[in-house]
Protein backbone atom coordinates (compact mmCIF):
# COMPACT_ATOMS: atom_id res chain seq x y z
CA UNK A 1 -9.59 15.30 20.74
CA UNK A 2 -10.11 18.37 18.57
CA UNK A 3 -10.85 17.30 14.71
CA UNK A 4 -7.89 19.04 13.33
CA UNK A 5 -5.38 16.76 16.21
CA UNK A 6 -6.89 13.66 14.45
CA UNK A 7 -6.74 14.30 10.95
CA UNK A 8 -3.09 15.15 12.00
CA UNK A 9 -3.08 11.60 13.89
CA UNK A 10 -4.54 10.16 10.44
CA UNK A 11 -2.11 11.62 8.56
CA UNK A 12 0.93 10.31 10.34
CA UNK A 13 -0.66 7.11 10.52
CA UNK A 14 -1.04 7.13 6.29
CA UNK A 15 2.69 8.36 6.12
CA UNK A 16 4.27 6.08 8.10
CA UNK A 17 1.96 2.86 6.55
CA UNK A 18 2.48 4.01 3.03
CA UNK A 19 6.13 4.55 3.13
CA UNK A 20 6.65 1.09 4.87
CA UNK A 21 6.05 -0.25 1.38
CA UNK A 22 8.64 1.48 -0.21
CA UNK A 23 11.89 -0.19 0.62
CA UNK A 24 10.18 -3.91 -0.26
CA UNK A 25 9.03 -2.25 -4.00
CA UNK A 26 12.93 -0.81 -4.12
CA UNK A 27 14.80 -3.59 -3.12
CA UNK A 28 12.53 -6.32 -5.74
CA UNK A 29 13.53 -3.41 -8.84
CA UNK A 30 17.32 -3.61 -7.94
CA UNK A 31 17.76 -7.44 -7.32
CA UNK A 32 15.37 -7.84 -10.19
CA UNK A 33 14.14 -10.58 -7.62
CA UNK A 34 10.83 -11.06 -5.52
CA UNK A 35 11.01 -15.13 -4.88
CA UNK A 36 10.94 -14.42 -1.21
CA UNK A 37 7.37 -12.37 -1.54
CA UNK A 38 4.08 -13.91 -1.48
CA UNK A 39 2.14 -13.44 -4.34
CA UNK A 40 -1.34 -14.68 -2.30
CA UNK A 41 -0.40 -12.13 0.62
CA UNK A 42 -0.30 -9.52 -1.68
CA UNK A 43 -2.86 -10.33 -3.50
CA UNK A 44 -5.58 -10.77 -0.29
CA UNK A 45 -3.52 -7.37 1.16
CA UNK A 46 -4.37 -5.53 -2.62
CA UNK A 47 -7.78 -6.22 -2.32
CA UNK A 48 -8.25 -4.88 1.77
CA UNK A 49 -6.82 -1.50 0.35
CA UNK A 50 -8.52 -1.40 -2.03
CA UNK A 51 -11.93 -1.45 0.29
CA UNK A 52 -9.97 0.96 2.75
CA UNK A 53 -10.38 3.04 -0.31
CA UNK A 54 -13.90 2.66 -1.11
CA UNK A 55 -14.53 2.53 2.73
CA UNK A 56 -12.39 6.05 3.02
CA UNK A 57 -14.08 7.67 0.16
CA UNK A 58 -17.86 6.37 1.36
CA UNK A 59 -16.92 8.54 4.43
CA UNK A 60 -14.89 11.20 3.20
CA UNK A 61 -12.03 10.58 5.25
CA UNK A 62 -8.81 11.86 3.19
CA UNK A 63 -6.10 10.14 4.98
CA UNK A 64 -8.03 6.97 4.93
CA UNK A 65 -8.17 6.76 0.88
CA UNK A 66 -5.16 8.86 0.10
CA UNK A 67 -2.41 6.55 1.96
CA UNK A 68 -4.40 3.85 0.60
CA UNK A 69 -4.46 4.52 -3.28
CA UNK A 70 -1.00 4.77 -2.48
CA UNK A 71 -0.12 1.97 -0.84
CA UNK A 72 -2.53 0.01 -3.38
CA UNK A 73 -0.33 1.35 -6.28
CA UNK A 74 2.85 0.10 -4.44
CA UNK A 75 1.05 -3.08 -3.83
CA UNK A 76 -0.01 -3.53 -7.28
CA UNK A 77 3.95 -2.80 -8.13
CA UNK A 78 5.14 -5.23 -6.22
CA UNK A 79 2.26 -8.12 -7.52
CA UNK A 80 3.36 -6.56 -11.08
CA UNK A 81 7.16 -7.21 -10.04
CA UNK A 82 6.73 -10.72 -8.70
CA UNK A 83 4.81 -11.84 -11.63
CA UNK A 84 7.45 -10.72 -14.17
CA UNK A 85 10.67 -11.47 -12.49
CA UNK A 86 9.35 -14.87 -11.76
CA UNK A 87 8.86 -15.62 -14.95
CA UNK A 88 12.82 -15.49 -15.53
């Protein structure tokens, strides 16, 4: 496969893996609720991004790190979320 095919594959991939995060980070803001999210899944998940990062930066692969500061800002969202609203 010609480079420019998989950076396009790569790409998709990041799109579709970063946006899957969205509706989860949504839906804990508007119930003001995240009792049914694990804060030790996100937590273990938070820190495999965050390699994917250093791991996608160490090789200078763009849609490696870029989905995945991304999706490590949503995740850090959601841990932020979880932590407050289940404190009320």
């Amino acid at each position: 496969m010609e480079k420019s095919y998989l950076d396009l594959l790569g790409y998709c991939a990041a799109i579709l893996t970063t946006i899957a995060f969205v509706p989860q980070v949504l839906k804990t803001i508007k119930t003001k609720s995240a009792k049914d999210v694990s804060i030790g899944m996100f937590i273990s998940f938070t820190i495999g991004v965050f390699l994917w990062i250093m791991y996608g930066l160490a090789t200078n692969n763009k849609p490696i790190w870029i989905s995945n500061f991304i999706i490590f800002c949503l995740a850090i969202t959601q841990i932020v979320l979880k932590l407050k609203y289940d404190k009320e």
